[in-house]
C-alpha atoms as a PDB file:
ATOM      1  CA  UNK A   1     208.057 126.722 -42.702  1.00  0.00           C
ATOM      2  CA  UNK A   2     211.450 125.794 -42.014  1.00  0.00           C
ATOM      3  CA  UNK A   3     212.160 122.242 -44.622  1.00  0.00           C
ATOM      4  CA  UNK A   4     213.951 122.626 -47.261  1.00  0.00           C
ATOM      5  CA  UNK A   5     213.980 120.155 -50.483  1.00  0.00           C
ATOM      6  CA  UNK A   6     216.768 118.890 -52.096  1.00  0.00           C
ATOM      7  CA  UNK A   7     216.093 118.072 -55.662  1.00  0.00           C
ATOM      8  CA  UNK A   8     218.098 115.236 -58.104  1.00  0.00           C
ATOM      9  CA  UNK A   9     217.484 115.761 -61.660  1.00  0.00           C
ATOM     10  CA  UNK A  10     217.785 112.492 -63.913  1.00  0.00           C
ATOM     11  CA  UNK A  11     221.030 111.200 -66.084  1.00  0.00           C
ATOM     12  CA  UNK A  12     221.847 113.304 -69.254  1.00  0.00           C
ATOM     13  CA  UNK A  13     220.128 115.975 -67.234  1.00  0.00           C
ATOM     14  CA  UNK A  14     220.868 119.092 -65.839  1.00  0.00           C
ATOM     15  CA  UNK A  15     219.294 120.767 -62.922  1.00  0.00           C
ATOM     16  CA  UNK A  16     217.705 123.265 -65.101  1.00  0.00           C
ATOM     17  CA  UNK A  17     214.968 120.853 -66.276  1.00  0.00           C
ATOM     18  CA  UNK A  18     214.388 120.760 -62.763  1.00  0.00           C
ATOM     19  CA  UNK A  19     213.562 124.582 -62.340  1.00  0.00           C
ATOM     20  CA  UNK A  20     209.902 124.372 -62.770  1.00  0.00           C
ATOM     21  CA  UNK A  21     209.216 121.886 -60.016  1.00  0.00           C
ATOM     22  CA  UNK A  22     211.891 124.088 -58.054  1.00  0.00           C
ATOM     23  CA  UNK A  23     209.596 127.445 -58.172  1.00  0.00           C
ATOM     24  CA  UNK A  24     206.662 125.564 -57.645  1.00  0.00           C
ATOM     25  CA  UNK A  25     207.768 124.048 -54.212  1.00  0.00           C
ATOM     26  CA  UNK A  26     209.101 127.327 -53.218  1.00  0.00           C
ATOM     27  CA  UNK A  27     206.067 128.846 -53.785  1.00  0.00           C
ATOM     28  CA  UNK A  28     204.715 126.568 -51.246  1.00  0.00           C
ATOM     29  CA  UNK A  29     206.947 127.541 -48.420  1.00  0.00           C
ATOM     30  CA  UNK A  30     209.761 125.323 -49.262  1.00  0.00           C
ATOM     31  CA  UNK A  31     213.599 126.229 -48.918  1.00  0.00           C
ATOM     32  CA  UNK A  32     214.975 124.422 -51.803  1.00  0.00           C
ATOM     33  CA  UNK A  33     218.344 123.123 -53.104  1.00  0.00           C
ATOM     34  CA  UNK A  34     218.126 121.903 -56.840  1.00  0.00           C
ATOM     35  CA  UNK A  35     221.490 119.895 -57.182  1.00  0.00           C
ATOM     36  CA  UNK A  36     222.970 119.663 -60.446  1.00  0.00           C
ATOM     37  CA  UNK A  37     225.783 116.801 -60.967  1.00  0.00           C
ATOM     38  CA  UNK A  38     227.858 114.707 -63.524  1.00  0.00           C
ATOM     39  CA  UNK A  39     225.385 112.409 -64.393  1.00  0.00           C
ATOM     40  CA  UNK A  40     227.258 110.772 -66.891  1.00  0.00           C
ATOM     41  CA  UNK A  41     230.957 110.895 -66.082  1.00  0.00           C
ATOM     42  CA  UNK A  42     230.922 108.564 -62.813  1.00  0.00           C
ATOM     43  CA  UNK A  43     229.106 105.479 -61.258  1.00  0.00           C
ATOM     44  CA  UNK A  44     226.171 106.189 -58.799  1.00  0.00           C
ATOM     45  CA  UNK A  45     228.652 105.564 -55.505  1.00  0.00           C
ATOM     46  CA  UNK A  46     231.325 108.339 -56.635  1.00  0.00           C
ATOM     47  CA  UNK A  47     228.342 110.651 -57.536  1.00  0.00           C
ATOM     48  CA  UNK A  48     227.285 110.318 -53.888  1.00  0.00           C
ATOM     49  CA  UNK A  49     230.451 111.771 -52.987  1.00  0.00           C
ATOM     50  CA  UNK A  50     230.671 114.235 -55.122  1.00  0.00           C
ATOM     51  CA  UNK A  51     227.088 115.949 -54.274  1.00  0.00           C
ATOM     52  CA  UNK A  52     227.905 115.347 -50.361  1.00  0.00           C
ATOM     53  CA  UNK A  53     229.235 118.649 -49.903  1.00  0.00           C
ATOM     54  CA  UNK A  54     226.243 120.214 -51.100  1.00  0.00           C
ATOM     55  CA  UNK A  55     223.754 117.920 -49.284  1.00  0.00           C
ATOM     56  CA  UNK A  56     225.777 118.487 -45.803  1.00  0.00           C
ATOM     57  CA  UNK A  57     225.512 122.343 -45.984  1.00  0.00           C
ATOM     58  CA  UNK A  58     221.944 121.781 -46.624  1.00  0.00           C
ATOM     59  CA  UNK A  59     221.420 120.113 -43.665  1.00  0.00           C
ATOM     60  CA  UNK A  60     223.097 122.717 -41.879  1.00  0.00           C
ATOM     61  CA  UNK A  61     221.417 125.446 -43.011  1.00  0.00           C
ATOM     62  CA  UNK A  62     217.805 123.687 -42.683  1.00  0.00           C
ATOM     63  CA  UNK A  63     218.922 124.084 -39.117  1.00  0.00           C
ATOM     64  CA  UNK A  64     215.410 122.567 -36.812  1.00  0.00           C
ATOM     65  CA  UNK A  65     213.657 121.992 -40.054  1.00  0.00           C
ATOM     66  CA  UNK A  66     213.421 118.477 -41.859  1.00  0.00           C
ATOM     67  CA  UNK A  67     215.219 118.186 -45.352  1.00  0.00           C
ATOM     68  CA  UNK A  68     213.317 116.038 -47.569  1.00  0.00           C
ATOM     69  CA  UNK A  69     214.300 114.495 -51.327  1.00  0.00           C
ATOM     70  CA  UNK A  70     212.866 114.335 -54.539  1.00  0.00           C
ATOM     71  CA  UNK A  71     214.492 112.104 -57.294  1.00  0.00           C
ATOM     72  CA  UNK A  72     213.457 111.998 -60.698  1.00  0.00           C
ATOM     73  CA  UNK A  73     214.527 109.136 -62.685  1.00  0.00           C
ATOM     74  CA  UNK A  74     217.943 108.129 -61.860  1.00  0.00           C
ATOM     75  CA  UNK A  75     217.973 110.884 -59.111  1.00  0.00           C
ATOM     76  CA  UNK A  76     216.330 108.786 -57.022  1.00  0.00           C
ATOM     77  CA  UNK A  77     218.627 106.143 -56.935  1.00  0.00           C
ATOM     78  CA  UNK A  78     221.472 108.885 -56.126  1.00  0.00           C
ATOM     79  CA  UNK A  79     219.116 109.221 -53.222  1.00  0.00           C
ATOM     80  CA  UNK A  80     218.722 105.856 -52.121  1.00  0.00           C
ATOM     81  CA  UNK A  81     222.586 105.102 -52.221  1.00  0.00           C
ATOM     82  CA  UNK A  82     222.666 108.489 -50.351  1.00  0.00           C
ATOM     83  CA  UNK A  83     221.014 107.430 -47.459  1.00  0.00           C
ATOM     84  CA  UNK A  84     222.207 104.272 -47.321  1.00  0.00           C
ATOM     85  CA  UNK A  85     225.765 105.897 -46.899  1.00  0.00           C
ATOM     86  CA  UNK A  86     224.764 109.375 -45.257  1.00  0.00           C
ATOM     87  CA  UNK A  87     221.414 109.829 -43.834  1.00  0.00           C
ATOM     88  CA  UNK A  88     221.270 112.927 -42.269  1.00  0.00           C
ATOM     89  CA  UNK A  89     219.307 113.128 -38.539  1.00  0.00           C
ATOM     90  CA  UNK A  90     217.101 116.012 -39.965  1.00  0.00           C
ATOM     91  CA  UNK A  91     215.755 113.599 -42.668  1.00  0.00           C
ATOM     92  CA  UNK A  92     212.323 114.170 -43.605  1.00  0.00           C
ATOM     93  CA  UNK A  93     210.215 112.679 -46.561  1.00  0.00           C
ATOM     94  CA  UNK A  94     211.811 111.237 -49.899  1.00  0.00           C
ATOM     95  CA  UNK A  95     209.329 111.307 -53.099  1.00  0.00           C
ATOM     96  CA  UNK A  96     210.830 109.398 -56.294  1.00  0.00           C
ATOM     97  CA  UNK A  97     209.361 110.047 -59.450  1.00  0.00           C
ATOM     98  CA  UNK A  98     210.220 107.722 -62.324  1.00  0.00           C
ATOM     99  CA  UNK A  99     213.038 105.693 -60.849  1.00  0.00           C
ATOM    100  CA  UNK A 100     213.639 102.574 -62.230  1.00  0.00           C
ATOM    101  CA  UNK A 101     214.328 100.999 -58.896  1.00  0.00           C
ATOM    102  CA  UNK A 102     214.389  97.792 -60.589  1.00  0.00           C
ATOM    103  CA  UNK A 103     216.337  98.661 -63.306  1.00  0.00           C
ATOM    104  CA  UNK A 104     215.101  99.674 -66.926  1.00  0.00           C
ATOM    105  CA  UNK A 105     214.572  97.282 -69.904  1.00  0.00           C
ATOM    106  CA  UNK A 106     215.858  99.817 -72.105  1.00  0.00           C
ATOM    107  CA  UNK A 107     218.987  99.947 -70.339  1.00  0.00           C
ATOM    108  CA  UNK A 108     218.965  96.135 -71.172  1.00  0.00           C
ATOM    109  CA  UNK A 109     218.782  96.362 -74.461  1.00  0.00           C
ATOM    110  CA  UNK A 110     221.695  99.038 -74.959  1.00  0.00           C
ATOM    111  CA  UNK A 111     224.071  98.400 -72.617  1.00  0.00           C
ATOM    112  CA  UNK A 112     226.084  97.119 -74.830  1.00  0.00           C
ATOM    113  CA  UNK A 113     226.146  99.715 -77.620  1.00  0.00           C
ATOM    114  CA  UNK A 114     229.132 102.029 -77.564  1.00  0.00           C
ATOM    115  CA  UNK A 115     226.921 105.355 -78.056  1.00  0.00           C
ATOM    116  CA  UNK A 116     224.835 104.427 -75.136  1.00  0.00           C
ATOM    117  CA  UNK A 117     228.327 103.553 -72.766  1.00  0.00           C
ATOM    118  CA  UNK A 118     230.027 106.568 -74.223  1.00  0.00           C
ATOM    119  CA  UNK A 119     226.451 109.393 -73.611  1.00  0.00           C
ATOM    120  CA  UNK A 120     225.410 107.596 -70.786  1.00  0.00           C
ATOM    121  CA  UNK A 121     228.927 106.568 -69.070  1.00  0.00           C
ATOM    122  CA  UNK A 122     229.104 104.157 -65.806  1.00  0.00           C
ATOM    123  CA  UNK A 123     226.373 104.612 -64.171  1.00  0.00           C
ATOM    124  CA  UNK A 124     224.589 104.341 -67.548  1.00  0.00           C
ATOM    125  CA  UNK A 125     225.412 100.329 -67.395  1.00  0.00           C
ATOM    126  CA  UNK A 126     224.262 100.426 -63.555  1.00  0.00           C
ATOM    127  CA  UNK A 127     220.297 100.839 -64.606  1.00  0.00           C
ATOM    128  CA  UNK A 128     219.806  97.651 -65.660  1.00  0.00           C
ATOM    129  CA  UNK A 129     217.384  95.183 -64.721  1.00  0.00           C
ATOM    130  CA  UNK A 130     219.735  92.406 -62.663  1.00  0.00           C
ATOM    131  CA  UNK A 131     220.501  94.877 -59.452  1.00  0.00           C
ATOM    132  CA  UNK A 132     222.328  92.194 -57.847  1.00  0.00           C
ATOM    133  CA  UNK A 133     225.506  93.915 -57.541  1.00  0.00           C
ATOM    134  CA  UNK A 134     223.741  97.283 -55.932  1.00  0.00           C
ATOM    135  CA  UNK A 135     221.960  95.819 -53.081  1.00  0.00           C
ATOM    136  CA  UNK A 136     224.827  96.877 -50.375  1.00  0.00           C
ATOM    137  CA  UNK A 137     224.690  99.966 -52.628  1.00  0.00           C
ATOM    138  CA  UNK A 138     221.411 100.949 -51.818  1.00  0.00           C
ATOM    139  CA  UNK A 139     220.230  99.246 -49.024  1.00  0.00           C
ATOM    140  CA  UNK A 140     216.873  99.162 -47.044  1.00  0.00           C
ATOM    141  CA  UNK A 141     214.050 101.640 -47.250  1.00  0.00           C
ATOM    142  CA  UNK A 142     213.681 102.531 -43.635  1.00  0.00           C
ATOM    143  CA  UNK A 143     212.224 106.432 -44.559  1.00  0.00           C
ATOM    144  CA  UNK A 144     209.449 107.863 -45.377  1.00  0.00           C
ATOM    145  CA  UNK A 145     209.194 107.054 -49.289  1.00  0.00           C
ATOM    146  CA  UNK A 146     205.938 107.953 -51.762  1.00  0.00           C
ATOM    147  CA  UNK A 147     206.862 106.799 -55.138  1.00  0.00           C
ATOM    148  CA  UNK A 148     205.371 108.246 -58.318  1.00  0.00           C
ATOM    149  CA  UNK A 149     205.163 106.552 -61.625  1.00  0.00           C
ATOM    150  CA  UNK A 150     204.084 107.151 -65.377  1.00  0.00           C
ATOM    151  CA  UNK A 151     201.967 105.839 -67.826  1.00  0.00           C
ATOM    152  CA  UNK A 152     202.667 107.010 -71.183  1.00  0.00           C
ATOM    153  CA  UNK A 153     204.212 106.261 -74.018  1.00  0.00           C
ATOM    154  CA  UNK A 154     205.320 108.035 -76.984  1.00  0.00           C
ATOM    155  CA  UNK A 155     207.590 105.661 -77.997  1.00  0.00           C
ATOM    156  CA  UNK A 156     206.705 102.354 -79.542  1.00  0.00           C
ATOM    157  CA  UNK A 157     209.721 100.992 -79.973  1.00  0.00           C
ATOM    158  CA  UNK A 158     210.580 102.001 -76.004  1.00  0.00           C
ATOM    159  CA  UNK A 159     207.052 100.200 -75.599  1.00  0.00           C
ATOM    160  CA  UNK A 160     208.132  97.013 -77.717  1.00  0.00           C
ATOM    161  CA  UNK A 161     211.323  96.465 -75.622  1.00  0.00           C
ATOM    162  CA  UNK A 162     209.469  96.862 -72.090  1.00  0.00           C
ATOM    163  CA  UNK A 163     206.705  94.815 -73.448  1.00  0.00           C
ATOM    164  CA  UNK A 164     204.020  95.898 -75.379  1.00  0.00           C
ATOM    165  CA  UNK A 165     201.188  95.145 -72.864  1.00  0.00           C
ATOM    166  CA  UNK A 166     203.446  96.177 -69.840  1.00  0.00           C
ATOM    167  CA  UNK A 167     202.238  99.736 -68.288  1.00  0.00           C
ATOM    168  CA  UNK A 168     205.283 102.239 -68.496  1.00  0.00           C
ATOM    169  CA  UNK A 169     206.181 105.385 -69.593  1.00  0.00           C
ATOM    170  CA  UNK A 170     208.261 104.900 -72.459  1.00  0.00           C
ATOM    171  CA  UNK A 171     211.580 104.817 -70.019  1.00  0.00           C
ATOM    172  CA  UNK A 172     210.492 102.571 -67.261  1.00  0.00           C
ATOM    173  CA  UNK A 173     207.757 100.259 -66.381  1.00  0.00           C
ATOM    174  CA  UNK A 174     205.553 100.900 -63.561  1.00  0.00           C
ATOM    175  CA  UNK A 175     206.699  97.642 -61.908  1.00  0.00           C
ATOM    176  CA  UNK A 176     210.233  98.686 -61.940  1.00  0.00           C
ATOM    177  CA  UNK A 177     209.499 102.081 -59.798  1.00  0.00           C
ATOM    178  CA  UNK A 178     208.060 100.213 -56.836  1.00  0.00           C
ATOM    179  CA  UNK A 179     210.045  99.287 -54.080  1.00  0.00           C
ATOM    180  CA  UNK A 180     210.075  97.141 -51.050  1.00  0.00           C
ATOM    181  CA  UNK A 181     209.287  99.472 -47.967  1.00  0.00           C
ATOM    182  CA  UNK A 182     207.994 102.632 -50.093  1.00  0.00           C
ATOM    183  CA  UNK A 183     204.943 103.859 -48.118  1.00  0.00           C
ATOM    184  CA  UNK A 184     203.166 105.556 -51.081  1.00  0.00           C
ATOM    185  CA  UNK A 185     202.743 104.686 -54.982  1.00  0.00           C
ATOM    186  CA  UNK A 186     200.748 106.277 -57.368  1.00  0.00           C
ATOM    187  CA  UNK A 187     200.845 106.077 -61.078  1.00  0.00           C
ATOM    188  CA  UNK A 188     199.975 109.474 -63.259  1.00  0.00           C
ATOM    189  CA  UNK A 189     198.967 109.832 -67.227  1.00  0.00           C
ATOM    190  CA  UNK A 190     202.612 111.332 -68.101  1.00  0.00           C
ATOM    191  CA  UNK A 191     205.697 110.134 -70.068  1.00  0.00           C
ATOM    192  CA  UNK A 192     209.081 109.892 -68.330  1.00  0.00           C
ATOM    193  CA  UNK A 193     210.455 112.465 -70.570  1.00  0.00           C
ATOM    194  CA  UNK A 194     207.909 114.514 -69.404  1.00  0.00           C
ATOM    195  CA  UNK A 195     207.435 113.851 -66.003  1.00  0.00           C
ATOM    196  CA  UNK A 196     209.633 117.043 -64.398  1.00  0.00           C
ATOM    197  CA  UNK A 197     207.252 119.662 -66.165  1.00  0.00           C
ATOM    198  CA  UNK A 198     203.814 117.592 -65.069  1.00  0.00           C
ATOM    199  CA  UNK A 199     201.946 119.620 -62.782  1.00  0.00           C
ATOM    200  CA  UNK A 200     199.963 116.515 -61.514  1.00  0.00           C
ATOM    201  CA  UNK A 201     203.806 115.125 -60.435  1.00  0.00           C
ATOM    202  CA  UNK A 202     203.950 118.174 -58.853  1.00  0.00           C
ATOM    203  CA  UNK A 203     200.945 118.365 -56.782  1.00  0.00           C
ATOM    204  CA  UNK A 204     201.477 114.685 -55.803  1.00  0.00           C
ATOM    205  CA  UNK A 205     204.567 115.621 -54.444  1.00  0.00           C
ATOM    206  CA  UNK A 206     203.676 118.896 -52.485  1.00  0.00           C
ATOM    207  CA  UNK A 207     201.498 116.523 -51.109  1.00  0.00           C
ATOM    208  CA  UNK A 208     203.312 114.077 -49.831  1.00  0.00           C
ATOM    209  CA  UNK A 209     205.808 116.262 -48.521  1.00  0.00           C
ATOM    210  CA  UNK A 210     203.279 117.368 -46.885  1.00  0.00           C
ATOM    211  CA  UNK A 211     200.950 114.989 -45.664  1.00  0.00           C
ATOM    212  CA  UNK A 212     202.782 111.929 -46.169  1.00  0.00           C
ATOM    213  CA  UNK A 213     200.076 110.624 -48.796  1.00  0.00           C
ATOM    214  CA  UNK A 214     199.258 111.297 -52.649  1.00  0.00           C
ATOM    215  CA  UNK A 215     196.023 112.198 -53.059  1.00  0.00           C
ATOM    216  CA  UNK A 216     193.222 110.276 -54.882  1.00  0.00           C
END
């Protein structure tokens, strides 16, 4: 096999909590490129520019083979507003897992806190639930997208915010992951904080890489 993967951890992450998923998909036959990036220092368009570099050689060295993406949490929106901008013409599959492509509640309710601006920075204040102003941002979905959600909660007052009888995963609601023009959604028993290490993510996602399909 000649793809490679290109992986996006989440904000207030580094690309070390996406190792695990890393060796897995290599296992599989996968070249892979897990990105690490400023998460919380710039807004999602300047982050785009700053992982560029990175994503170009990729595409290089993937030579005849497709590169796919897989975002976790706000990686996935680093992808969206990647393609939007710089789609390259070896573009393969994109799997997000836990993006809150409609914006977070909890990002809502602590936007305005100074902690949460000051840990979280701009792009922080860009996950809330009015995406208005990011539609030119991230555009259309005209790729091959499988989207995987959560379930679980181990926080209640997380749960309270979203809504007590809304399904979510303690981060974001399973409403917020979908997305117009996604061919694929599934939602898994995990948590969001949890969702990197969950082997059932990871299966999902070998699979749609793969097949372009989650499994039942």
């Amino acid at each position: 096999m000649n793809d490679t993967v290109i992986l996006f951890h989440g904000i207030a992450r580094a690309k070390k909590s996406m190792e695990k998923l890393a060796g897995f998909l290599s296992g599989h036959g996968y070249r892979v490129v897990n990105v690490g990036y400023p998460s919380t220092r710039f807004s999602i368009s300047d982050l785009v520019d700053i992982v560029r570099p990175e994503i170009d050689g990729a595409a290089t060295a993937a030579g005849d083979g497709h590169l796919h993406f897989v975002g976790y949490s706000m990686g996935g929106l680093i992808i969206r507003a990647f393609l939007t901008r710089y789609r390259p013409a070896n573009l393969g599959r994109v799997v997000m897992v836990g993006t809150p492509n409609n914006g977070s509640q909890i990002a809502d309710f602590l936007k305005g806190w100074s902690l949460y601006r000051k840990v979280y920075g701009p792009a922080g204040q860009q996950l809330i639930t009015d995406q208005t102003a990011m539609a030119k941002l991230f555009g259309t979905v005209d790729y091959e997208l499988g989207i995987i959600a959560g379930n679980r909660t181990i926080d209640p007052v997380s749960s309270l915010v979203i809504g007590l009888r809304v399904p979510n995963d303690g981060k974001v609601s399973v409403e917020s992951t979908r997305l117009d023009g996604a061919v694929a959604h599934i939602v898994i028993p995990a948590n969001h904080t949890f969702l990197p290490v969950n082997r059932t993510m990871w299966r999902q996602t070998l699979s749609f890489l793969k097949d372009g399909r989650f499994t039942i």
